[in-house]
N, C-alpha and C. Protein backbone atom coordinates (compact mmCIF):
# COMPACT_ATOMS: atom_id res chain seq x y z
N UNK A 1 -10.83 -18.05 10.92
CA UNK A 1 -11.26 -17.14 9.86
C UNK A 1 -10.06 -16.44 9.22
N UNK A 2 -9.19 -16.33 10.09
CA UNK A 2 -8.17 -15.29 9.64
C UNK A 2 -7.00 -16.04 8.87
N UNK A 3 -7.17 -17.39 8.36
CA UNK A 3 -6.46 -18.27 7.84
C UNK A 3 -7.06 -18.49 6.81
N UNK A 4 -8.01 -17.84 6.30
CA UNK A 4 -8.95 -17.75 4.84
C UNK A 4 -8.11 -16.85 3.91
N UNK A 5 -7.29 -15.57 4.64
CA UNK A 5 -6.83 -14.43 3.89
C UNK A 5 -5.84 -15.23 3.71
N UNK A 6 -4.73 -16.36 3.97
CA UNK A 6 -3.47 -15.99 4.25
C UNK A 6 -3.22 -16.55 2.39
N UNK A 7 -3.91 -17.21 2.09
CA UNK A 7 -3.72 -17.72 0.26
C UNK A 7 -3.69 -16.00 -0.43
N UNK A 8 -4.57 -15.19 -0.55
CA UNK A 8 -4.51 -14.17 -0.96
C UNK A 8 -3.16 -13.83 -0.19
N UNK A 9 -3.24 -13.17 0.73
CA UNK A 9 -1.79 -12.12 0.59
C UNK A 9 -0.63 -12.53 0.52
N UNK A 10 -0.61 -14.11 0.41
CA UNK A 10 0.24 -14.87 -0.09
C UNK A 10 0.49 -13.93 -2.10
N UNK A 11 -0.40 -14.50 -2.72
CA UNK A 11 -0.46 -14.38 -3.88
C UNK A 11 -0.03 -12.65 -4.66
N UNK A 12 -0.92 -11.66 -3.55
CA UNK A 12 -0.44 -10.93 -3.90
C UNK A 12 0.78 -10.06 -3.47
N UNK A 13 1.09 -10.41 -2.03
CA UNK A 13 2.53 -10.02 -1.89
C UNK A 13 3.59 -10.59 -3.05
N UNK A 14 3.28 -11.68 -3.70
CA UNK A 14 4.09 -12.36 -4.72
C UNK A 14 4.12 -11.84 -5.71
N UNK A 15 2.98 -11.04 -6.16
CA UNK A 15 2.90 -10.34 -7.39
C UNK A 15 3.39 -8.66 -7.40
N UNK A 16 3.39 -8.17 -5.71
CA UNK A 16 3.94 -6.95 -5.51
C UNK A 16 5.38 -7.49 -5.88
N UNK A 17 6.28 -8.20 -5.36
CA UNK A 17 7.69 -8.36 -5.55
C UNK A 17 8.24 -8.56 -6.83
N UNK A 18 7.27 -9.67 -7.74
CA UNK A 18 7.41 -9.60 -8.84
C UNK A 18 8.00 -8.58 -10.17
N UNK A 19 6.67 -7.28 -9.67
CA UNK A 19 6.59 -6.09 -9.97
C UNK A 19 7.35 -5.73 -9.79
N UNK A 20 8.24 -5.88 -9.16
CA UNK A 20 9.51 -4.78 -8.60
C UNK A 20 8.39 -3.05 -7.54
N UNK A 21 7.65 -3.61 -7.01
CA UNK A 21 6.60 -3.19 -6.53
C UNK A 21 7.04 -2.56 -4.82
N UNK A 22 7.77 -4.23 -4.52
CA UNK A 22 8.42 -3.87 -3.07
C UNK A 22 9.66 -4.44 -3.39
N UNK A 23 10.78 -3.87 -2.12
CA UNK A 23 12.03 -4.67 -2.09
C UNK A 23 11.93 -6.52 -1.53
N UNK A 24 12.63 -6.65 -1.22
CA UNK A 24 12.76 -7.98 -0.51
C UNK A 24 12.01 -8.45 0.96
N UNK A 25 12.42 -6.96 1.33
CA UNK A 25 11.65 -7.21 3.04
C UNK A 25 11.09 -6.16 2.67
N UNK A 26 10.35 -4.75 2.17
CA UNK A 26 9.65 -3.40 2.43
C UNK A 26 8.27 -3.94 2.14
N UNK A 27 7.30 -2.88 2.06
CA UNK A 27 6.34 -2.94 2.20
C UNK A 27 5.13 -3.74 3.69
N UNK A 28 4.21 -4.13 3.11
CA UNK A 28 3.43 -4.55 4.25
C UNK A 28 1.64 -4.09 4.02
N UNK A 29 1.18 -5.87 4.51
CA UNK A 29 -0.56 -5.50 4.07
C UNK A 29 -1.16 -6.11 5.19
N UNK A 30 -2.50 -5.73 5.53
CA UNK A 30 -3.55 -5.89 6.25
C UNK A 30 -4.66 -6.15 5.90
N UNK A 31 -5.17 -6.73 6.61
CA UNK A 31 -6.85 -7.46 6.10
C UNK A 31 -7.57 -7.39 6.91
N UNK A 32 -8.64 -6.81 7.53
CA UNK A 32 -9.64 -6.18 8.39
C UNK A 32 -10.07 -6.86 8.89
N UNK A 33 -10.26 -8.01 9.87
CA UNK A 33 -11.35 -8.94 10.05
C UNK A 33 -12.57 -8.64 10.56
N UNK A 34 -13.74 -9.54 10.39
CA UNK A 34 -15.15 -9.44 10.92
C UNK A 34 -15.14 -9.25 12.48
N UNK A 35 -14.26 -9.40 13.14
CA UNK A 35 -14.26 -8.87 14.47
C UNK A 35 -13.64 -7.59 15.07
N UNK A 36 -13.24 -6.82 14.23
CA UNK A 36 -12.45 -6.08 14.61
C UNK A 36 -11.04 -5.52 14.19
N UNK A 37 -10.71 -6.86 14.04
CA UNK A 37 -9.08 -6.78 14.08
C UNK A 37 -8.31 -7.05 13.22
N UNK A 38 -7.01 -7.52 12.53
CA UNK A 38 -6.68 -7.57 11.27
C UNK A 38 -5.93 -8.40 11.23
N UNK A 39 -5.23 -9.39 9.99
CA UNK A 39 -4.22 -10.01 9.54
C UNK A 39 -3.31 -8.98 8.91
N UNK A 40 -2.43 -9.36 9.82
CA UNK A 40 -1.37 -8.73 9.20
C UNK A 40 0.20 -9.22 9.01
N UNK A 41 1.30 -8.34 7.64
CA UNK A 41 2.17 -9.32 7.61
C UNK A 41 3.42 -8.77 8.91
N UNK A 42 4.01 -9.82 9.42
CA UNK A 42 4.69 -8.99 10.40
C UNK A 42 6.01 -8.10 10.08
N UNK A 43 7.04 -7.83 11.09
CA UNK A 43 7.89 -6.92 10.29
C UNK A 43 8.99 -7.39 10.01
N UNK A 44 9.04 -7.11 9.08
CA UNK A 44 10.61 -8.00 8.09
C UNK A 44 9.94 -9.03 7.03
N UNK A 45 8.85 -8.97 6.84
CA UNK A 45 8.55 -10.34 6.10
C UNK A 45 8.73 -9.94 4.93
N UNK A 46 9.43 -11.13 3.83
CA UNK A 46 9.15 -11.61 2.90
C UNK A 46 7.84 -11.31 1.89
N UNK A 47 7.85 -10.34 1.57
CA UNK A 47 6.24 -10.34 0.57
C UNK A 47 6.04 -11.02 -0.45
N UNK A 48 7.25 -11.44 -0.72
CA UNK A 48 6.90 -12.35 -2.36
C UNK A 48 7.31 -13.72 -2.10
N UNK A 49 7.29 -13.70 -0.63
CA UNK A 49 7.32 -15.49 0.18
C UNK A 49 6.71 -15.58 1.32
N UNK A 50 5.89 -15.30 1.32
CA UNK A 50 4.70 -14.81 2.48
C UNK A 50 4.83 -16.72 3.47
N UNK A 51 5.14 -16.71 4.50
CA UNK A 51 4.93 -18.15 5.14
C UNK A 51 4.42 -18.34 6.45
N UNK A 52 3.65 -19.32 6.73
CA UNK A 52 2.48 -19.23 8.22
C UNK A 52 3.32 -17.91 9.14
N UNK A 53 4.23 -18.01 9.34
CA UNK A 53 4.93 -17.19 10.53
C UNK A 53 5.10 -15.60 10.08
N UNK A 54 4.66 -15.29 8.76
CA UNK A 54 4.71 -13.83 8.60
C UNK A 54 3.57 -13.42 8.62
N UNK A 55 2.33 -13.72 9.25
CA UNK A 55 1.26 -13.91 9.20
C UNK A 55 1.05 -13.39 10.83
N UNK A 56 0.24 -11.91 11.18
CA UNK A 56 0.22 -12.24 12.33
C UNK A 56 -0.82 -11.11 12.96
N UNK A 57 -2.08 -12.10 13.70
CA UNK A 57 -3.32 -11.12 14.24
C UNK A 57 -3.26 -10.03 15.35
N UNK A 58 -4.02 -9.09 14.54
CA UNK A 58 -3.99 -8.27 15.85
C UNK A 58 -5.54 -8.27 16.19
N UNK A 59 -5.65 -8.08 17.55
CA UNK A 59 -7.54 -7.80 18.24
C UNK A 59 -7.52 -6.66 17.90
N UNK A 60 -8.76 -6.43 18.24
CA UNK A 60 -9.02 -4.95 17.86
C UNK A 60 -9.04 -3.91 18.74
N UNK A 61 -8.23 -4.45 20.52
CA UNK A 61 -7.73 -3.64 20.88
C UNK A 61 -6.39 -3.20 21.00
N UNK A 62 -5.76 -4.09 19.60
CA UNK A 62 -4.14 -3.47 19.02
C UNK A 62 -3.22 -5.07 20.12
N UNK A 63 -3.72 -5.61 20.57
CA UNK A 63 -3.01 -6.39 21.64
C UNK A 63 -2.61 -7.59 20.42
N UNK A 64 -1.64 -8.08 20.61
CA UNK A 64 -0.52 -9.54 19.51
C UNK A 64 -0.19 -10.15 19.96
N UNK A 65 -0.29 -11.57 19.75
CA UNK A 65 0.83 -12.46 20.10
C UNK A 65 1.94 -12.65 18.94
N UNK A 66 2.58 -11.87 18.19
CA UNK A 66 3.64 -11.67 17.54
C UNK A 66 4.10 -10.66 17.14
N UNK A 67 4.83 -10.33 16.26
CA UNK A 67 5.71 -8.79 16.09
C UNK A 67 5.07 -8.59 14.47
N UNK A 68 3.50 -7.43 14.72
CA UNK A 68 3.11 -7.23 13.86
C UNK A 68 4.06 -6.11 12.65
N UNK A 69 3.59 -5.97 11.80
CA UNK A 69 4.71 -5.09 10.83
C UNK A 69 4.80 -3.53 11.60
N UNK A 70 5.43 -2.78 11.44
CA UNK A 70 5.92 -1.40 12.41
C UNK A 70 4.81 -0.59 12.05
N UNK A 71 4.12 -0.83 11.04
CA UNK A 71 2.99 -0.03 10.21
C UNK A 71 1.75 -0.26 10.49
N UNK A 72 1.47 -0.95 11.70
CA UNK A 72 0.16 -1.51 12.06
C UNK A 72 -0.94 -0.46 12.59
N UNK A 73 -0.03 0.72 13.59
CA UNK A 73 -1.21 1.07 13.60
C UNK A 73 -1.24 2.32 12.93
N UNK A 74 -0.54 2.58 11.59
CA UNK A 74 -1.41 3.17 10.79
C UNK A 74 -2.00 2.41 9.80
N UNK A 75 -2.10 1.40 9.73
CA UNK A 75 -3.34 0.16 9.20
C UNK A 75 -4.53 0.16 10.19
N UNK A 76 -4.40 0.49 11.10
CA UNK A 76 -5.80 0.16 12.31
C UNK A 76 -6.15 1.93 12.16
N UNK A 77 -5.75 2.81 11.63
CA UNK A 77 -6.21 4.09 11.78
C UNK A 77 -6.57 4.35 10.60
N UNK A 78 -6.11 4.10 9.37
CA UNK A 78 -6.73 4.24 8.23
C UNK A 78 -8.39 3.10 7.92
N UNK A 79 -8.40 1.99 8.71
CA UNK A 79 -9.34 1.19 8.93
C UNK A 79 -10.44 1.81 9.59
N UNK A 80 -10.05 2.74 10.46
CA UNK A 80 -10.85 3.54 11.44
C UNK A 80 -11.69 4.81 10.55
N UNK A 81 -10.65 5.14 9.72
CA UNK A 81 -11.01 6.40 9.15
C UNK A 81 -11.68 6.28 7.80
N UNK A 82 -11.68 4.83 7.37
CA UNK A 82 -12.42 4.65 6.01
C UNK A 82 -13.17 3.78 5.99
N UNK A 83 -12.97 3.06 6.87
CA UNK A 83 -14.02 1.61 6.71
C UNK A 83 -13.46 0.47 5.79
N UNK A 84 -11.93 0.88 5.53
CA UNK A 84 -11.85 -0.02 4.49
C UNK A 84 -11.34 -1.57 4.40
N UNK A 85 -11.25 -2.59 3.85
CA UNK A 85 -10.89 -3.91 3.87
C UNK A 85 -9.77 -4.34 3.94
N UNK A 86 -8.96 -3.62 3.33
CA UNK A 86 -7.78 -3.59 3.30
C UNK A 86 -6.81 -2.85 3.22
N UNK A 87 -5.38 -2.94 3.72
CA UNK A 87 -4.21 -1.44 3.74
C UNK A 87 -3.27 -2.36 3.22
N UNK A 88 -2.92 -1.91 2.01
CA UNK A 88 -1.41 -2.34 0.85
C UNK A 88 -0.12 -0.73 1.25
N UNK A 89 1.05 -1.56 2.04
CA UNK A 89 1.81 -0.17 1.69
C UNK A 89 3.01 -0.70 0.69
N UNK A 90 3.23 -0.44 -0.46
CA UNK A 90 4.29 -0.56 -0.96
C UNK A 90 5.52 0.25 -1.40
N UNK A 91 6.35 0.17 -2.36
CA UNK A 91 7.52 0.86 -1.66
C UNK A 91 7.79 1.17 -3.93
N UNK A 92 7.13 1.93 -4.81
CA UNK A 92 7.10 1.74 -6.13
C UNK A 92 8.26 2.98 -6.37
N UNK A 93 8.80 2.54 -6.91
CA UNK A 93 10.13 3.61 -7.04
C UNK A 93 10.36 4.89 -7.60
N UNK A 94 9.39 5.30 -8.70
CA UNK A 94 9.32 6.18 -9.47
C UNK A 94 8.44 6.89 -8.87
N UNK A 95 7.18 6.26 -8.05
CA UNK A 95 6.26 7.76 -7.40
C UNK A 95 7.24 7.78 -6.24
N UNK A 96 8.27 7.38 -5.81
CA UNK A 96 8.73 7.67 -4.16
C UNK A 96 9.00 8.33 -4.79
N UNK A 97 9.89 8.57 -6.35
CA UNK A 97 11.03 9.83 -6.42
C UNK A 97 10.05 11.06 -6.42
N UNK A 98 9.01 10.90 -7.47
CA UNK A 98 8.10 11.71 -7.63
C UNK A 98 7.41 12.38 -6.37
N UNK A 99 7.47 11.73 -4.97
CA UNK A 99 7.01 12.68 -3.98
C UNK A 99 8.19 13.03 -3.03
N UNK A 100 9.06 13.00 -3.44
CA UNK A 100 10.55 14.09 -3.11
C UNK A 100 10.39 15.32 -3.85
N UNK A 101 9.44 15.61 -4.59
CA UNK A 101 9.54 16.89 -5.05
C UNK A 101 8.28 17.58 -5.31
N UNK A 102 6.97 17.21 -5.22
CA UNK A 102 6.29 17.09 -5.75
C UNK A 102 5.26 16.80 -4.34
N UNK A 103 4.06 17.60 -4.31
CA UNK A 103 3.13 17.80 -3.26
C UNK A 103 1.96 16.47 -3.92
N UNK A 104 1.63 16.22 -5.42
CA UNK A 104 0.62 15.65 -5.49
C UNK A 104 1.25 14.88 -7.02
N UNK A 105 1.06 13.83 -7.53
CA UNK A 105 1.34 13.08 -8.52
C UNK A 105 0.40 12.86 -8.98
N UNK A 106 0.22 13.98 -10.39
CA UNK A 106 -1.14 13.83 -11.11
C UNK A 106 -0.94 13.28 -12.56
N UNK A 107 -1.49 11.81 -12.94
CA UNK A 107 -1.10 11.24 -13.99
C UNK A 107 -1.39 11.79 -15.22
N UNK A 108 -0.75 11.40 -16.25
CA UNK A 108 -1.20 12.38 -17.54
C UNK A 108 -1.24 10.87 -19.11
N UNK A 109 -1.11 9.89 -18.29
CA UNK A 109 -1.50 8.35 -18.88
C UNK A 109 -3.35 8.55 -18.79
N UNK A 110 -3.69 7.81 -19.53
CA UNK A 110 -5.30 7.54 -19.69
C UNK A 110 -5.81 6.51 -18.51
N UNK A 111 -4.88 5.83 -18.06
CA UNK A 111 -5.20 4.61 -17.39
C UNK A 111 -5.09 5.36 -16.08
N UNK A 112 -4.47 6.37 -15.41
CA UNK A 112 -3.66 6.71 -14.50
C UNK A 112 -4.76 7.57 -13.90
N UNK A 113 -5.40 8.60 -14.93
CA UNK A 113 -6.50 9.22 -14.81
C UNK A 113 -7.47 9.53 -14.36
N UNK A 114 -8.20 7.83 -15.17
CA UNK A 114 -9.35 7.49 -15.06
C UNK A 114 -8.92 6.51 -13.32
N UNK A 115 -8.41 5.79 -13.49
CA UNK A 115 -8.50 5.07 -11.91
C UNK A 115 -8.00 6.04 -10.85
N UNK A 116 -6.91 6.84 -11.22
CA UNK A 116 -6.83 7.14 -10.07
C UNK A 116 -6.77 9.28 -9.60
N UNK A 117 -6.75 9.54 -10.64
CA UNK A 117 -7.04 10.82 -10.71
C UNK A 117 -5.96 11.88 -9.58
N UNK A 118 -5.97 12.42 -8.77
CA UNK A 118 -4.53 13.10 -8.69
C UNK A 118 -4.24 12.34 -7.41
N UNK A 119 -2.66 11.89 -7.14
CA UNK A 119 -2.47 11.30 -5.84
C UNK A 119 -1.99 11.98 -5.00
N UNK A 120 -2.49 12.25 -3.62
CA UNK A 120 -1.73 13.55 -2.60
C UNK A 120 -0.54 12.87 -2.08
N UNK A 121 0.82 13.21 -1.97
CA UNK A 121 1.78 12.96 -1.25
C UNK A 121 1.25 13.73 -0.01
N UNK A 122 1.91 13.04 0.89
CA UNK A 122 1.34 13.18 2.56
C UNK A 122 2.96 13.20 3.45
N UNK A 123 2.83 13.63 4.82
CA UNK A 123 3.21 13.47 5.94
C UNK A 123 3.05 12.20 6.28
N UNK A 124 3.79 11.57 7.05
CA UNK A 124 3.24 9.82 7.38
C UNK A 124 1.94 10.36 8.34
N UNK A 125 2.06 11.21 9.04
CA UNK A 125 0.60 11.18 10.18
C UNK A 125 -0.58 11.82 9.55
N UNK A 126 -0.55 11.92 8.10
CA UNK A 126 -1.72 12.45 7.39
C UNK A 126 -2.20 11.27 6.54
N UNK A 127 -1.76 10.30 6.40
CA UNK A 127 -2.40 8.97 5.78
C UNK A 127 -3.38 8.83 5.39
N UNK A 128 -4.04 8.24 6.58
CA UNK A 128 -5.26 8.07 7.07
C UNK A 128 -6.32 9.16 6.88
N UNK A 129 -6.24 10.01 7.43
CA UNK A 129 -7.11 10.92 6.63
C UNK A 129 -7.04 11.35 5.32
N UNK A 130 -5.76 11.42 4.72
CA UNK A 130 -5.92 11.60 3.07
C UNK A 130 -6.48 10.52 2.29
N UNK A 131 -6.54 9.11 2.86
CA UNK A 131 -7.23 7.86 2.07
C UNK A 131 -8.44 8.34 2.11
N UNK A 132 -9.05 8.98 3.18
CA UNK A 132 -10.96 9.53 3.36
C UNK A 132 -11.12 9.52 1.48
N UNK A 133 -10.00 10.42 1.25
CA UNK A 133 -10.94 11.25 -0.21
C UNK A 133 -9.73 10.16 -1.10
N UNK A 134 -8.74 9.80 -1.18
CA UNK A 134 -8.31 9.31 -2.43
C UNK A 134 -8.14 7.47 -1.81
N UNK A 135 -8.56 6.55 -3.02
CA UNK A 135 -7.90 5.23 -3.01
C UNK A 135 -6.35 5.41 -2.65
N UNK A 136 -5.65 5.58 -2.67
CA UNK A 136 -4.06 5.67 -2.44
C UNK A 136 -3.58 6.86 -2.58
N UNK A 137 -2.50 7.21 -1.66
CA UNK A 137 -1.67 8.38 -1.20
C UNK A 137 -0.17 7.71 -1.46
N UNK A 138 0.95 8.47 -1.31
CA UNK A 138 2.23 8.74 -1.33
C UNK A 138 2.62 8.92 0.58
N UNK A 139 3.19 8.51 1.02
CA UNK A 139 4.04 9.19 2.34
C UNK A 139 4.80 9.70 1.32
N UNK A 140 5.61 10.63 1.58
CA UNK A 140 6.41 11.93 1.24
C UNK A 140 7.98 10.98 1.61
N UNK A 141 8.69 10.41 -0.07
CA UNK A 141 9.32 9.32 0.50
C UNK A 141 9.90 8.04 0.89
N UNK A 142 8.57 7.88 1.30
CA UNK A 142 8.16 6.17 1.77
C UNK A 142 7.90 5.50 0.77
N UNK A 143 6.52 5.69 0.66
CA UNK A 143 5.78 4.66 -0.41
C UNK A 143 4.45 5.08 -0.34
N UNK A 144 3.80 3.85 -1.28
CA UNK A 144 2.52 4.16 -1.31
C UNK A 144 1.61 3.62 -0.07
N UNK A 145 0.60 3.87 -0.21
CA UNK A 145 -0.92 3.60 0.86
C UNK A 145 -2.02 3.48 0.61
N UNK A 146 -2.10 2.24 -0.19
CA UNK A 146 -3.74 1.96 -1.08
C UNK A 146 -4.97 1.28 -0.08
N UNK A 147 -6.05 1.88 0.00
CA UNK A 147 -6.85 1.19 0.57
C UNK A 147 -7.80 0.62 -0.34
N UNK A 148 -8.62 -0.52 0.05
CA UNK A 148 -9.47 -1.09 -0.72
C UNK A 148 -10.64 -2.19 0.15
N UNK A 149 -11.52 -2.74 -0.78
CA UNK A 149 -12.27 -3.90 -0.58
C UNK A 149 -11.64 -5.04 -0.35
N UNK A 150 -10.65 -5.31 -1.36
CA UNK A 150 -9.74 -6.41 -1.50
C UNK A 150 -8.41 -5.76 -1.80
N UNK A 151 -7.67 -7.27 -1.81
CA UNK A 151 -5.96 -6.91 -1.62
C UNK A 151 -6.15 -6.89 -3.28
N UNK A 152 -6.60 -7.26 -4.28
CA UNK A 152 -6.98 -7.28 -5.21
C UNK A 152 -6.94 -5.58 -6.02
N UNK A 153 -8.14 -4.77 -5.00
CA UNK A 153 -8.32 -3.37 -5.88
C UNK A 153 -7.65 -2.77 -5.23
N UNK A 154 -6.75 -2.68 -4.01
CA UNK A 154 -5.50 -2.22 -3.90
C UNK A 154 -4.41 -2.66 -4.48
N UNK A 155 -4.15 -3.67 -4.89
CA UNK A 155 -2.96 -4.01 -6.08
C UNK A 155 -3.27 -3.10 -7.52
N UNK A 156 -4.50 -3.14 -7.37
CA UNK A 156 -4.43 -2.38 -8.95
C UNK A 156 -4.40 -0.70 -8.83
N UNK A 157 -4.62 -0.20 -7.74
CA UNK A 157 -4.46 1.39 -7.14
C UNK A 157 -2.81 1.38 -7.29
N UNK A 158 -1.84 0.35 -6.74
CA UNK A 158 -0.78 0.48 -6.30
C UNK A 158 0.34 0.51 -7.94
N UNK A 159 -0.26 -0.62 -8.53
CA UNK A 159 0.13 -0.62 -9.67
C UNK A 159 -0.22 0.17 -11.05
N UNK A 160 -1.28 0.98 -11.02
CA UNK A 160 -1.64 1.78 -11.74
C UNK A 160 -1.27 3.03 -11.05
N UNK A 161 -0.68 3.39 -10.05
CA UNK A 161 0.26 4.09 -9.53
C UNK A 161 1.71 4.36 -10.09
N UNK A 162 2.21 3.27 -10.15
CA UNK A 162 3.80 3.09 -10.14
C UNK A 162 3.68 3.08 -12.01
N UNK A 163 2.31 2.87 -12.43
CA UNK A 163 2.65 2.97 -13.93
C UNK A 163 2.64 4.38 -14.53
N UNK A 164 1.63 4.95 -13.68
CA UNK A 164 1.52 6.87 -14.13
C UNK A 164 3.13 7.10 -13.74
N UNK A 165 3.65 7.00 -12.78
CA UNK A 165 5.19 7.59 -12.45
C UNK A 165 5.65 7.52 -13.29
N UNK A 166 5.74 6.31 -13.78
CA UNK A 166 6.70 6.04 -14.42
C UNK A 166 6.76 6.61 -16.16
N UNK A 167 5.50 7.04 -15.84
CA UNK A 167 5.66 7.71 -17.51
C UNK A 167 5.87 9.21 -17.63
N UNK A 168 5.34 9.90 -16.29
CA UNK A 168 5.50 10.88 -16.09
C UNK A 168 7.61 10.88 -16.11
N UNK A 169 8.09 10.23 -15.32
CA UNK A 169 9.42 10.30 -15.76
C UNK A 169 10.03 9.81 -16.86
N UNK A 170 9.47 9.42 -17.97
CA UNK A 170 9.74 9.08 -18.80
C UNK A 170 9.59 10.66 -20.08
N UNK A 171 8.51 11.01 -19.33
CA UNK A 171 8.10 12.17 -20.32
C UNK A 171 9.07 13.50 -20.18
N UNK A 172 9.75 13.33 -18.80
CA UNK A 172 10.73 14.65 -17.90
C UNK A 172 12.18 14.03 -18.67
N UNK A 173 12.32 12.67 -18.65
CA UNK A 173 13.55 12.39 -19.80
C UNK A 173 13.73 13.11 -21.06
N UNK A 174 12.65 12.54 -21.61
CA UNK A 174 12.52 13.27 -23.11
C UNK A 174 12.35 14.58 -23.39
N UNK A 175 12.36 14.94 -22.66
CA UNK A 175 11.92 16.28 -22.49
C UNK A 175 13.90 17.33 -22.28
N UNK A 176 14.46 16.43 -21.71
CA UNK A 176 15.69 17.46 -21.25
C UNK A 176 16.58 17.39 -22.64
N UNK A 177 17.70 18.28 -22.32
CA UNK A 177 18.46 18.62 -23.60
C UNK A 177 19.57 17.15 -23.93
């Protein structure tokens, strides 16, 4: 079953890197399975070359036969705490800067708005509970933390993310003397 996901997070780890979304090796996604437990990519992988060996299950009592990504079990705790399908963390450059200073990244784009309405920068051990109330959070830092149905409506949380930043710093440019 868990060899059904691996075409998707193939595709969209490819389209996070693309984006300039993640670095080379950052980021990291999960896929919930019907038993419990999750696909996940392991640590160091390649996101925008996703290959059988970055690919790697956990049960759902956290136990592996490989070296899941370092971020796993706050993927198995945000899973816990939302019910959700999937955990995208990526690494978008303009909201990291934006939550170096900044408690919450509230877009002022139309697109930014309407999908995603204000984003809380977090503590890494507040994640999971800040996904309860928002599609995607900030670690304070890090990166982002989109949860979703699919790797699909977390790509578009993640990327309609990194597009509000980026205008918001665009608008703090124009703005100086």
């Amino acid at each position: 079953m868990a060899s059904g996901y691996a075409e998707e997070l193939r595709t969209v780890g490819r389209m996070l890197w693309e984006a300039g979304l993640v670095s080379s090796n950052g980021g990291n996604m999960s896929v919930r399975l019907p038993d419990g437990g999750l696909l996940v990519t392991r640590t160091g992988a390649m996101l925008g070359r996703i290959g059988e060996g970055d690919l790697v299950t956990v049960a759902a009592d956290g136990s592996s036969p490989g070296e899941p990504s370092m971020d796993t079990e706050v993927h198995r705790a945000v899973y816990e705490a939302t019910g959700a399908g999937v955990v995208l963390h990526a690494h978008p450059r303009h909201a990291i800067a934006l939550s170096l200073v900044a408690d919450a990244v509230e877009p002022v784009d139309a697109e930014g708005r309407l999908r995603l309405g204000i984003v809380p920068v977090v503590e890494p051990e507040r994640i999971a509970k800040a996904l309860r109330e928002s599609p995607i959070v900030l670690a304070r830092g890090h990166g982002s933390y989109a949860r979703g149905d699919d790797l699909w409506q977390a790509l578009q949380w993640t990327s309609v993310l990194e597009e509000s930043a980026e205008v918001l710093w665009l608008l703090r440019a124009m703005r100086q003397p």
